[in-house]
Protein backbone atom coordinates (compact mmCIF):
# COMPACT_ATOMS: atom_id res chain seq x y z
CA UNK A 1 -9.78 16.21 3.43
CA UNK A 2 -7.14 13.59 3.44
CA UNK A 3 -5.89 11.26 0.86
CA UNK A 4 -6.00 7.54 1.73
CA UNK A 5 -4.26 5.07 -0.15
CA UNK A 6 -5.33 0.81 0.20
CA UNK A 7 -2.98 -1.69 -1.10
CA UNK A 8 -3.77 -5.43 -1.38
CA UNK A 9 -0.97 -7.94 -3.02
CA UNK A 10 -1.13 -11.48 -3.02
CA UNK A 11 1.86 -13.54 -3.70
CA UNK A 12 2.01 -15.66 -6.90
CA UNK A 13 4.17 -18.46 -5.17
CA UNK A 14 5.45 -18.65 -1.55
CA UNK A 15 8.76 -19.35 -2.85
CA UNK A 16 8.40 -15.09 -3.03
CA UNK A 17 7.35 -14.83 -0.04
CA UNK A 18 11.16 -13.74 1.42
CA UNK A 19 11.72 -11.41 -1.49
CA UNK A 20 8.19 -9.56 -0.58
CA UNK A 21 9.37 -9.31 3.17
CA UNK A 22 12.21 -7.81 2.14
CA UNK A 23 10.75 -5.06 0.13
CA UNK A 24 8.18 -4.82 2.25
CA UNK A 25 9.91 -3.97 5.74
CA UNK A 26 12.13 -1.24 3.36
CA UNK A 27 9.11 0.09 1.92
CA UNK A 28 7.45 0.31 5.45
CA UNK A 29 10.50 1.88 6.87
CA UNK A 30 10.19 4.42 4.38
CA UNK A 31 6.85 5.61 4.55
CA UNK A 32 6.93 6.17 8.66
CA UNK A 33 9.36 8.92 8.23
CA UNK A 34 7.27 10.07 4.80
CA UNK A 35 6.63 13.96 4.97
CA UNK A 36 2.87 14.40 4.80
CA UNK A 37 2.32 10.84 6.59
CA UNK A 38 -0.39 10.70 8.77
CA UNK A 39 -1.04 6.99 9.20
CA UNK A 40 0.43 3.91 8.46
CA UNK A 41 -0.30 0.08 9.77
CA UNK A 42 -0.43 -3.09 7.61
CA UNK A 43 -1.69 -6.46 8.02
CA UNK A 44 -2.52 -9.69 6.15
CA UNK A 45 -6.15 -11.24 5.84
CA UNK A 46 -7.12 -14.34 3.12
CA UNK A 47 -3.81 -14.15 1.84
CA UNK A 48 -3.69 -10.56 0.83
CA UNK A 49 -1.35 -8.31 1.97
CA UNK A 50 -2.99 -5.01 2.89
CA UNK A 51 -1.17 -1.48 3.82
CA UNK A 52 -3.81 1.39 4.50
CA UNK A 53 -1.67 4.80 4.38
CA UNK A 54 -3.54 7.84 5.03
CA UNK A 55 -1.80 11.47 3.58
CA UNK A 56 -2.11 15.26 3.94
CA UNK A 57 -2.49 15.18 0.13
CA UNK A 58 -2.25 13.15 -3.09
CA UNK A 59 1.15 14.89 -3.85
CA UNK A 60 2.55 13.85 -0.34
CA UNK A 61 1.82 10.06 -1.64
CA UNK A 62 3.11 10.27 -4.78
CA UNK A 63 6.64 11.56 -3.69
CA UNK A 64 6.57 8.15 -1.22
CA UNK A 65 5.09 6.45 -4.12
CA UNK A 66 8.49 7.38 -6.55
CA UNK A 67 11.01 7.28 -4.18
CA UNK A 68 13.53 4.68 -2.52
CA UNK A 69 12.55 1.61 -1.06
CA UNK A 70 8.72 1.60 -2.82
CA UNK A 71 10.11 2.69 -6.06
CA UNK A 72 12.14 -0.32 -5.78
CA UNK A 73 9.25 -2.71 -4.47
CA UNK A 74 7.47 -1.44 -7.40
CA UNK A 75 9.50 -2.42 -9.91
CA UNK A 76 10.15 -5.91 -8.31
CA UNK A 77 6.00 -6.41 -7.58
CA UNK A 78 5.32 -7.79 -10.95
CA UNK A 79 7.47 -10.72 -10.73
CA UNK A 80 6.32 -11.49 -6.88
CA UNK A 81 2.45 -10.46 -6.77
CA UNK A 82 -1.21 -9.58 -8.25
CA UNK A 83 -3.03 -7.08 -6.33
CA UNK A 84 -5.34 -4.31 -6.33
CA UNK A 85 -5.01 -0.61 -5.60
CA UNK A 86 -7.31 2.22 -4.28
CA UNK A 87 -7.08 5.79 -3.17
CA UNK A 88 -9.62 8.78 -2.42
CA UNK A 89 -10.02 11.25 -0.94
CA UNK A 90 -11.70 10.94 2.35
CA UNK A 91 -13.28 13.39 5.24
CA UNK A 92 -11.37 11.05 8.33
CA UNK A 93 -8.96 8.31 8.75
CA UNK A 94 -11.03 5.64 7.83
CA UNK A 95 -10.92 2.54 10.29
CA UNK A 96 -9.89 -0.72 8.29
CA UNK A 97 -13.16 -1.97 7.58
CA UNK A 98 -14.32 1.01 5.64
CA UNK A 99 -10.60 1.19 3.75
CA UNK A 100 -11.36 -2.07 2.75
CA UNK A 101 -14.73 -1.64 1.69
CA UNK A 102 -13.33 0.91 -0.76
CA UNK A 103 -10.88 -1.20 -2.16
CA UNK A 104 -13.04 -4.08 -2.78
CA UNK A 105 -15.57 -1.46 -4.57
CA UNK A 106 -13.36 0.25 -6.14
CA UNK A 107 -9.75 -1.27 -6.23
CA UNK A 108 -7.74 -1.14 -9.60
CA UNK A 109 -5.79 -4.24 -10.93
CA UNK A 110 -2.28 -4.28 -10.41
CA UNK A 111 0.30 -6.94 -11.84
């Protein structure tokens, strides 16, 4: 089993839009060198901004989650965006469609 995690923020204004690409690129950074990493890819569709990470384990995501550059995006993220989260625990990498799927189905509010 692996733990995925699915990430959609939308910006409240484009006047953030910098100030997320900023965080953003850190945060990104970050999680490629992440131990327990074993994807990573992002991308933007009807004005969301998705990341779809995919871990060894929950705890390998949480210590990325905490830590440097997404600790900091986190606590900026209020001010910026409104989003949803989702993560579960999955048998493959899931291809984006089905990532997405889950978060639509099962996403939590965030911001």
């Amino acid at each position: 089993m692996v733990y995925v995690s699915v990430t959609g923020l939308r910006l409240k204004s484009l006047i953030h839009l910098p100030r997320f690409y900023w965080h953003a690129t850190r945060a990104f950074r970050q999680v490629r060198a992440a131990d327990g990493l074993l994807f990573a890819d992002a991308r933007t569709l009807q004005h969301f901004h998705h990341t779809l990470t995919v871990w060894q384990d929950r705890a390998s995501m949480h210590s990325y989650l905490r830590a440097g550059a997404h600790r900091k995006a986190m606590r900026a993220f209020p001010s910026i965006a409104t989003g949803m989260v989702c993560g579960y625990e999955s048998e493959r990498i899931p291809d984006w469609e089905a990532a997405l799927a889950e978060w639509h189905q099962h996403g939590r509010e965030v911001g």
